[in-house]
Protein backbone atom coordinates (compact mmCIF):
# COMPACT_ATOMS: atom_id res chain seq x y z
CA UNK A 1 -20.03 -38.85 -8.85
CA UNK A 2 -17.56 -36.11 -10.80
CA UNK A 3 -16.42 -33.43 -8.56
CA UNK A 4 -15.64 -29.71 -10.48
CA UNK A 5 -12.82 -27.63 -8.10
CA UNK A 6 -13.87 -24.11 -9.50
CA UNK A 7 -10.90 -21.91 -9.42
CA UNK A 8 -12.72 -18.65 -7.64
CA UNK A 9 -12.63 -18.02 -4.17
CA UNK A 10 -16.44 -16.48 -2.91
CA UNK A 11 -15.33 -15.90 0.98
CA UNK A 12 -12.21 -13.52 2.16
CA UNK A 13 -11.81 -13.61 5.97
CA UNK A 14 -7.98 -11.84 6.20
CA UNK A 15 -7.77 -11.47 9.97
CA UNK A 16 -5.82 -8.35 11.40
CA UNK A 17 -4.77 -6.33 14.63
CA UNK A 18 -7.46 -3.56 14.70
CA UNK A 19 -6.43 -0.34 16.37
CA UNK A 20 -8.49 3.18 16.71
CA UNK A 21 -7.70 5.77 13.83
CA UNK A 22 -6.91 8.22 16.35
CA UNK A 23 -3.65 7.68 16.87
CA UNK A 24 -1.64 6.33 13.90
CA UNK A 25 1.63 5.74 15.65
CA UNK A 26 0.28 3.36 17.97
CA UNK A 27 -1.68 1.63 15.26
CA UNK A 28 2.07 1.68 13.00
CA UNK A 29 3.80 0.44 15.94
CA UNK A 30 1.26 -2.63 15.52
CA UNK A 31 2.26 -3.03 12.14
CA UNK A 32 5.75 -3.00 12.63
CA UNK A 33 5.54 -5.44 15.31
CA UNK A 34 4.13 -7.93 12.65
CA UNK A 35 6.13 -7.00 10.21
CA UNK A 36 9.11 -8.54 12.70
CA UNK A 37 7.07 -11.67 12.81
CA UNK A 38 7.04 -11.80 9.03
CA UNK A 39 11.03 -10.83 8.14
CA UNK A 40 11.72 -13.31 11.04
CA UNK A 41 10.49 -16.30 9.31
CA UNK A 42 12.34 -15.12 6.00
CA UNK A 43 15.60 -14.50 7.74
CA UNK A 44 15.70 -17.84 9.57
CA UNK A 45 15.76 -16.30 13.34
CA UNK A 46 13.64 -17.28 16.07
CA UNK A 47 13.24 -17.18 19.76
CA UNK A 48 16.46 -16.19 21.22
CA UNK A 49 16.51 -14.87 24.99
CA UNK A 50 19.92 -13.48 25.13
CA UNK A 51 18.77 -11.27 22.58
CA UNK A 52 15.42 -10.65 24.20
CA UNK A 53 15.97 -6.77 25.36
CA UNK A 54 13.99 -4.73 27.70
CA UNK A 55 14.03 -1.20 27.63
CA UNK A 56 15.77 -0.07 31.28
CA UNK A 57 18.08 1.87 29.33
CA UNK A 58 15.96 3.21 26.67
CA UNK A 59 16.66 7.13 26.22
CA UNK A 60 14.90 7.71 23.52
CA UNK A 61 11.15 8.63 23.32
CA UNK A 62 10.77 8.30 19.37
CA UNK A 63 8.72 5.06 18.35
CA UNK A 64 10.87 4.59 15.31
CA UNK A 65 14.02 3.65 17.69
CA UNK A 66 11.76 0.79 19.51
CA UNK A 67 13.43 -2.83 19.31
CA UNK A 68 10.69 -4.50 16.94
CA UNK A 69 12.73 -7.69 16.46
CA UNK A 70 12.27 -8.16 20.33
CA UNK A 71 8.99 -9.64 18.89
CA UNK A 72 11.08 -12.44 17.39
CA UNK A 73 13.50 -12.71 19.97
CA UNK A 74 11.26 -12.80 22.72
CA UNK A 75 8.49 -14.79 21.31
CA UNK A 76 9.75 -16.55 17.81
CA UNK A 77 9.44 -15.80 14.03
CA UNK A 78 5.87 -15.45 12.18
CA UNK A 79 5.91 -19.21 11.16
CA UNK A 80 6.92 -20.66 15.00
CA UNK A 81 3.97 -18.54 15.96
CA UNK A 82 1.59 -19.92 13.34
CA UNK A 83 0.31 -23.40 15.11
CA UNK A 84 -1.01 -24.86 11.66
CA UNK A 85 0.95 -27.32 10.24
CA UNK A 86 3.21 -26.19 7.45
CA UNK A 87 1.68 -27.46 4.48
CA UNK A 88 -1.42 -25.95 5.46
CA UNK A 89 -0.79 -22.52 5.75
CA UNK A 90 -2.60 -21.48 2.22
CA UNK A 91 -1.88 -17.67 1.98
CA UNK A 92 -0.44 -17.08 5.17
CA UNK A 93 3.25 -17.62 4.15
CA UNK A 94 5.98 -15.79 2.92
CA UNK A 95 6.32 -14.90 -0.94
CA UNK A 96 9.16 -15.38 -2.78
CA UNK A 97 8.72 -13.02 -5.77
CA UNK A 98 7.78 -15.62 -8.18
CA UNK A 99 3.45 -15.45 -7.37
CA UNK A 100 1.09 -12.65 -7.39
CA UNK A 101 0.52 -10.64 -4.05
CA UNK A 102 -2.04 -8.09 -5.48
CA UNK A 103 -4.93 -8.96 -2.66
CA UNK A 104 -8.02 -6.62 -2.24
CA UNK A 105 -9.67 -5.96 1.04
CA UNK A 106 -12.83 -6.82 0.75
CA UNK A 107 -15.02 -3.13 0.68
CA UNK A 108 -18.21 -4.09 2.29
CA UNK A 109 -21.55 -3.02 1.34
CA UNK A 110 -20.66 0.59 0.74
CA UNK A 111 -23.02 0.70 -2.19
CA UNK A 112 -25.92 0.48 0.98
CA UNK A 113 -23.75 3.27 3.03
CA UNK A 114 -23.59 7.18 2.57
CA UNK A 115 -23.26 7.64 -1.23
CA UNK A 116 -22.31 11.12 -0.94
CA UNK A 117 -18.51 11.95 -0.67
CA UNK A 118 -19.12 15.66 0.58
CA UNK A 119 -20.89 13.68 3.58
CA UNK A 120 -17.33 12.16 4.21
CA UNK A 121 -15.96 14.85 3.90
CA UNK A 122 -17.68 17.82 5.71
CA UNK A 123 -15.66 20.28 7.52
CA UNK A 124 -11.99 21.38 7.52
CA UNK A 125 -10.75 17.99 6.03
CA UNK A 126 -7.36 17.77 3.75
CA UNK A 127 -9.95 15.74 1.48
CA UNK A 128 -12.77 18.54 2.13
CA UNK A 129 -9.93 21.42 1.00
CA UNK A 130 -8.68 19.76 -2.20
CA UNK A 131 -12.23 19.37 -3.28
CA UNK A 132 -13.10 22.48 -2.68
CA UNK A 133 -9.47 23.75 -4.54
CA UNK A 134 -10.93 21.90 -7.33
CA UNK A 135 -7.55 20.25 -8.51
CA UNK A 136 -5.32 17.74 -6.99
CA UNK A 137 -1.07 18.48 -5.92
CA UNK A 138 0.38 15.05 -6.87
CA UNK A 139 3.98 14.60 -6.52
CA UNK A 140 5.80 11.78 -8.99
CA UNK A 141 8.99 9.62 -7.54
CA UNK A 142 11.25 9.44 -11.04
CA UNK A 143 14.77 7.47 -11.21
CA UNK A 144 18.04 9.93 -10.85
CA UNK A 145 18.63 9.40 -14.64
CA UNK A 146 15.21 10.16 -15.74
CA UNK A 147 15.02 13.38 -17.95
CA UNK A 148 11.96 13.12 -19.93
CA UNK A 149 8.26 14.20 -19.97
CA UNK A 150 6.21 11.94 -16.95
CA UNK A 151 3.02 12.41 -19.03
CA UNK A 152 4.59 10.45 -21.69
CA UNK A 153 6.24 8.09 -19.83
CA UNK A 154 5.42 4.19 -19.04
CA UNK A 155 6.45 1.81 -16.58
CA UNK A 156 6.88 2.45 -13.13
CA UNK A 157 6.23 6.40 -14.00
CA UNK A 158 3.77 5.97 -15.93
CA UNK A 159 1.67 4.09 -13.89
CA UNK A 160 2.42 6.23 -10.56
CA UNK A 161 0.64 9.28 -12.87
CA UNK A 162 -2.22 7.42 -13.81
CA UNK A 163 -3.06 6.48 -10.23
CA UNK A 164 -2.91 10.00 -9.41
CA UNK A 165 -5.10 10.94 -12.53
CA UNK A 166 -7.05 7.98 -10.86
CA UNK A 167 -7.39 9.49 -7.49
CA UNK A 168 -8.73 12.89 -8.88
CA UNK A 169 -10.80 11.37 -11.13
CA UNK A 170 -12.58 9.93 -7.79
CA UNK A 171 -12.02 13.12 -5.91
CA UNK A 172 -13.68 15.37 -9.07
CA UNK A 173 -16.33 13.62 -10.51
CA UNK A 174 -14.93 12.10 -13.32
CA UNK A 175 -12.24 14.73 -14.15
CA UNK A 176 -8.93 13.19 -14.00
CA UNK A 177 -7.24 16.07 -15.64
CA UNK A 178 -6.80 18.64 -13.11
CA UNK A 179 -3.85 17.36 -11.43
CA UNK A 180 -0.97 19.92 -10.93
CA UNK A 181 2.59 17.67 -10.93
CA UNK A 182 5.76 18.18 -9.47
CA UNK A 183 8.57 15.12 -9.89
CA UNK A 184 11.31 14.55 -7.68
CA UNK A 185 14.44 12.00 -7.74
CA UNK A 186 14.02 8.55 -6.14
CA UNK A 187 16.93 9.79 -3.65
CA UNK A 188 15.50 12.94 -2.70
CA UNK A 189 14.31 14.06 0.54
CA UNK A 190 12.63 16.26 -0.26
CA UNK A 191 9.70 14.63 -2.05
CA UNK A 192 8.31 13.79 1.45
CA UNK A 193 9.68 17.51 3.00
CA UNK A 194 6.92 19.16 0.42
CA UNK A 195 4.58 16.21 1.19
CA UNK A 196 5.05 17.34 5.09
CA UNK A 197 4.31 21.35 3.85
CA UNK A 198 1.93 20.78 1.85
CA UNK A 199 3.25 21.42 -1.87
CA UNK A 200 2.07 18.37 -2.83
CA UNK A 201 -1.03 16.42 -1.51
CA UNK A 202 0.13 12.88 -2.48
CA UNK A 203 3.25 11.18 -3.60
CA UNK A 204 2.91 8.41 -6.15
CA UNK A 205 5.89 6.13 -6.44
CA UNK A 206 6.52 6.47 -3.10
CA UNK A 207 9.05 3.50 -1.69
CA UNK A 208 7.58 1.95 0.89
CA UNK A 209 10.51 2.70 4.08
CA UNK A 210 10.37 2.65 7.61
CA UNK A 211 12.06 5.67 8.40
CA UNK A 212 9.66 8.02 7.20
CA UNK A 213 6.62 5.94 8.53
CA UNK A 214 7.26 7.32 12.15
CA UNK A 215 7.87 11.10 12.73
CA UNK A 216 11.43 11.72 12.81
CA UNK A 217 13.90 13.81 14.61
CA UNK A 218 14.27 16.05 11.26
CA UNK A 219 10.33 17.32 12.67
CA UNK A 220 9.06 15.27 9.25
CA UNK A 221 5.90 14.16 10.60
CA UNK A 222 4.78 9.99 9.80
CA UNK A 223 3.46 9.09 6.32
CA UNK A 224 0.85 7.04 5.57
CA UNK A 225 1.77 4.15 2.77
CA UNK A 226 -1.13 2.89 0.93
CA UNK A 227 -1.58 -0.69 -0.30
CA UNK A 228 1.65 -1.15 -2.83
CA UNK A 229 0.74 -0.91 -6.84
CA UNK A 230 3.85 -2.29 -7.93
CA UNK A 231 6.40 -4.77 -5.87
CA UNK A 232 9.93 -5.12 -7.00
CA UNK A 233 11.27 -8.87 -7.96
CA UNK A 234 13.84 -9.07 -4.95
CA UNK A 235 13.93 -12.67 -3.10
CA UNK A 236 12.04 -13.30 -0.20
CA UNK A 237 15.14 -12.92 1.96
CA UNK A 238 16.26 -9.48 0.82
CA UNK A 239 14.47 -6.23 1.15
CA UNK A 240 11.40 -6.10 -1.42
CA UNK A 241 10.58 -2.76 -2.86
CA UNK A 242 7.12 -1.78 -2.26
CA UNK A 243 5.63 1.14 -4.56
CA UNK A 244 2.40 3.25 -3.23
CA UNK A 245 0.68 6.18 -3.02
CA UNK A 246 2.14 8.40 0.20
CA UNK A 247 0.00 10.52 2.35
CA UNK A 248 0.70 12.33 5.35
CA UNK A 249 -0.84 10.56 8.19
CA UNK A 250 -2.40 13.23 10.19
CA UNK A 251 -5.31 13.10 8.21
CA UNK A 252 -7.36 9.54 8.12
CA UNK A 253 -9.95 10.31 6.17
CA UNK A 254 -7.78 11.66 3.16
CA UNK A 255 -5.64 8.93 4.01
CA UNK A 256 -8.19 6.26 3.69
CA UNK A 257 -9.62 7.42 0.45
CA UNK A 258 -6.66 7.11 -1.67
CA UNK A 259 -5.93 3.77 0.19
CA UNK A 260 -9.51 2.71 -1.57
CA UNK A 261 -8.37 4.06 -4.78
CA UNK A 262 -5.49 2.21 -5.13
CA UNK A 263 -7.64 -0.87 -3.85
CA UNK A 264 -10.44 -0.23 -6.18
CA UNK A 265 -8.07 -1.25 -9.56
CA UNK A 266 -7.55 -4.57 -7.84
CA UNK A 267 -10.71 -5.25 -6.78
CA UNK A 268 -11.93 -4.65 -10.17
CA UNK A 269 -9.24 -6.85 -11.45
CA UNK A 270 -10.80 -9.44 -9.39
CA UNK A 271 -14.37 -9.03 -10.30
CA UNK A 272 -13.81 -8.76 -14.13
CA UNK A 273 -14.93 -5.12 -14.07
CA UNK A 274 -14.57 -3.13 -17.32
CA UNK A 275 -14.11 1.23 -16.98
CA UNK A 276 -17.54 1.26 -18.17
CA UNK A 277 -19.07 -1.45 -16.57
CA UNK A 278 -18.63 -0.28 -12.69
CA UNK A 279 -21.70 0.01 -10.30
CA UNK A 280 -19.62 0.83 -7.24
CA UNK A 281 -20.56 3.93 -5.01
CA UNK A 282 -19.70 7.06 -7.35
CA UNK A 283 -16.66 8.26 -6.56
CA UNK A 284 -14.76 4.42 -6.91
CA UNK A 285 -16.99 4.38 -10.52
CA UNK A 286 -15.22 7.40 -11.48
CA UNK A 287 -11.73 6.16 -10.65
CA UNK A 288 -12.44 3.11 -12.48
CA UNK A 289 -13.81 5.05 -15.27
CA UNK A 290 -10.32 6.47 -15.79
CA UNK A 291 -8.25 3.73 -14.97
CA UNK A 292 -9.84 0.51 -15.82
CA UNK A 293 -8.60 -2.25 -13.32
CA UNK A 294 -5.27 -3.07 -12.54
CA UNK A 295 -4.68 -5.28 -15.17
CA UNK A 296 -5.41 -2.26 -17.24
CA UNK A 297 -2.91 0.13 -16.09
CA UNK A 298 -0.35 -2.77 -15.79
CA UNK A 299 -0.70 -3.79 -19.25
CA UNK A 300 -0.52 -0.20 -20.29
CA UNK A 301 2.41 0.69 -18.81
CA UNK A 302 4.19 -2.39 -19.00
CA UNK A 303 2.80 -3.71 -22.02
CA UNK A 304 1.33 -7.58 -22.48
CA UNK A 305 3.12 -9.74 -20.10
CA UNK A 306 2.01 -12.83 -19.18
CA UNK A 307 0.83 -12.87 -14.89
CA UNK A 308 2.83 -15.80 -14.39
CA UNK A 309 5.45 -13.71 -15.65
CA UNK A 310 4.74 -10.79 -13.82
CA UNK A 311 6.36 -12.20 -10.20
CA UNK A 312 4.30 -10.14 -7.43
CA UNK A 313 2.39 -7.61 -9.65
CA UNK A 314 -0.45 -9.96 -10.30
CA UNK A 315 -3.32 -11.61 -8.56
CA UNK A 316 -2.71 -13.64 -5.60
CA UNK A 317 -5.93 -15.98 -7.35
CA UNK A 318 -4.83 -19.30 -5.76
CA UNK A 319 -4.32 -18.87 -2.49
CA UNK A 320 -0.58 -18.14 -2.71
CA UNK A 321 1.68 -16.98 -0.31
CA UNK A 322 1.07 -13.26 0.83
CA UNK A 323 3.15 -12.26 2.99
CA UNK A 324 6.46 -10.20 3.26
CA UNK A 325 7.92 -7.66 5.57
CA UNK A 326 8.80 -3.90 4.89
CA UNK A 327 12.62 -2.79 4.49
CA UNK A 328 13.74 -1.13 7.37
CA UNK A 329 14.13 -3.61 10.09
CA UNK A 330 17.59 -5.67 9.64
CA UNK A 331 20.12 -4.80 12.21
């Protein structure tokens, strides 16, 4: 008998840590705690009790100043933890930069569910006002050299405007135009000071960092990071930069929504879907209809290159390793 191994995987069963959406620092205090696991494993330390700290002298009330890597020290790095053997952990290991780790959570049946977004979004919701503002406050992270025009530009830039053309298009029915833009330097604080106020709505380009996922002592409230659109090419044992779409996490629904944009290019990387060609619920068709799937934008902003050349900013299609932590937690 010949035996064909197809190269498509029809089941995705990622397991997580589910918390209630009412109270995001508890539920980022989750993630963080993983997040030890993971840059555990990639910086070689383990289970260490001398270094396993409780918190009698803890003065501080502020979640960002809690010791995550007692996770580690206390209980052992991501990979001790894991109890398969080591050849046999399929996704669940740690990337090294050089295969894809562009994963899409798998939706659901929301073409059976509530196909109406002003459903969602009835009463005084951030994603309720903007639609009702009819146009969309999208901030752009640009380098400290960068002194040209972001609707002309490609690369990292041009691909954080396109998933905020992206996002309105989803938010407006199809109209991705009616996005009003302000740009700010990668070093300046002040991208997420007019995300806190309100200037902007979303920040696109946003570096994924742990000191503005927790509300800090400056009385900037947390941020919400979506899934990353772009990943930087750093080894698995240094910091990786993670790109996204920022939000401010007070409100979940708003916060959600562009999460599922961002999620809806991959997906439809995944399923072969073309901009005209998409049957999801509306408001995910009209994102796509702008944007085409990832490999769209990427290949539009970055021009043709090869996905085995394009380290993390591909498809993890194999079963690759998937995992890395976010910067913010060495010593």
């Amino acid at each position: 008998n010949v035996v064909i191994v197809g190269d498509k995987f029809f089941t995705k069963e990622p397991l997580a840590i589910v918390t209630r959406n009412n109270d995001r620092e508890f539920s980022d205090i989750i993630n963080w705690v993983l997040h030890a696991l993971f840059y555990g494993e990639e910086q070689g330390l383990t289970k260490k009790p001398s270094l396993c700290q409780n918190y009698t002298n803890l003065t501080s009330h502020s979640a960002s100043d809690l010791k995550f890597m007692n996770a580690v020290y206390c209980m052992g790095n991501y990979g001790k933890l894991f109890v398969e053997d080591e050849n046999n952990r399929g996704m669940n290991r740690i990337n090294n930069g050089t295969t894809g780790m562009l994963y899409a959570t798998p939706f659901g049946r929301l073409k059976n569910g509530n196909d109406n977004l002003s459903g969602f979004a009835a009463g005084d919701t951030l994603l309720d006002r903007i639609r009702k503002k009819g146009s969309l406050n999208c901030g752009v992270v640009v380098s400290e050299d960068f002194d040209g025009n972001i609707m002309k530009s490609d690369n990292l830039v041009g691909m954080s405007v396109d998933y905020c053309r992206a996002l309105a298009a989803g938010l407006f029915n199809g109209y991705s135009e009616v996005v009003n833009w302000s740009t700010f330097s990668e070093n300046d604080t002040s991208a997420f000071a007019s995300l806190d106020n309100g200037t902007i709505d979303v920040l696109a380009g946003g570096r994924v960092e742990k000191k503005y996922d927790f509300k800090s002592s400056s009385s900037l409230r947390g941020f919400q990071f979506s899934t990353p659109y772009y990943f930087g090419n750093e080894t698995a044992g240094d910091d990786v930069s993670f790109f996204s779409l920022v939000t401010r996490e007070d409100d979940v629904l708003f916060t959600s929504f562009v999460n599922i944009i961002v999620l809806a290019t991959i997906y439809a990387q995944e399923k072969g879907t073309k901009r005209e060609k998409s049957k999801e619920i509306w408001w995910i068709r009209d994102a796509i209809a702008y944007s085409g799937s990832y490999d769209a934008l990427y290949t539009k902003n970055f021009g043709n290159v090869l996905e085995g050349d394009r380290g993390r900013n591909a498809l993890n299609k194999q079963g690759g390793p998937q995992l890395h932590s976010f910067p913010g937690l060495a010593p």
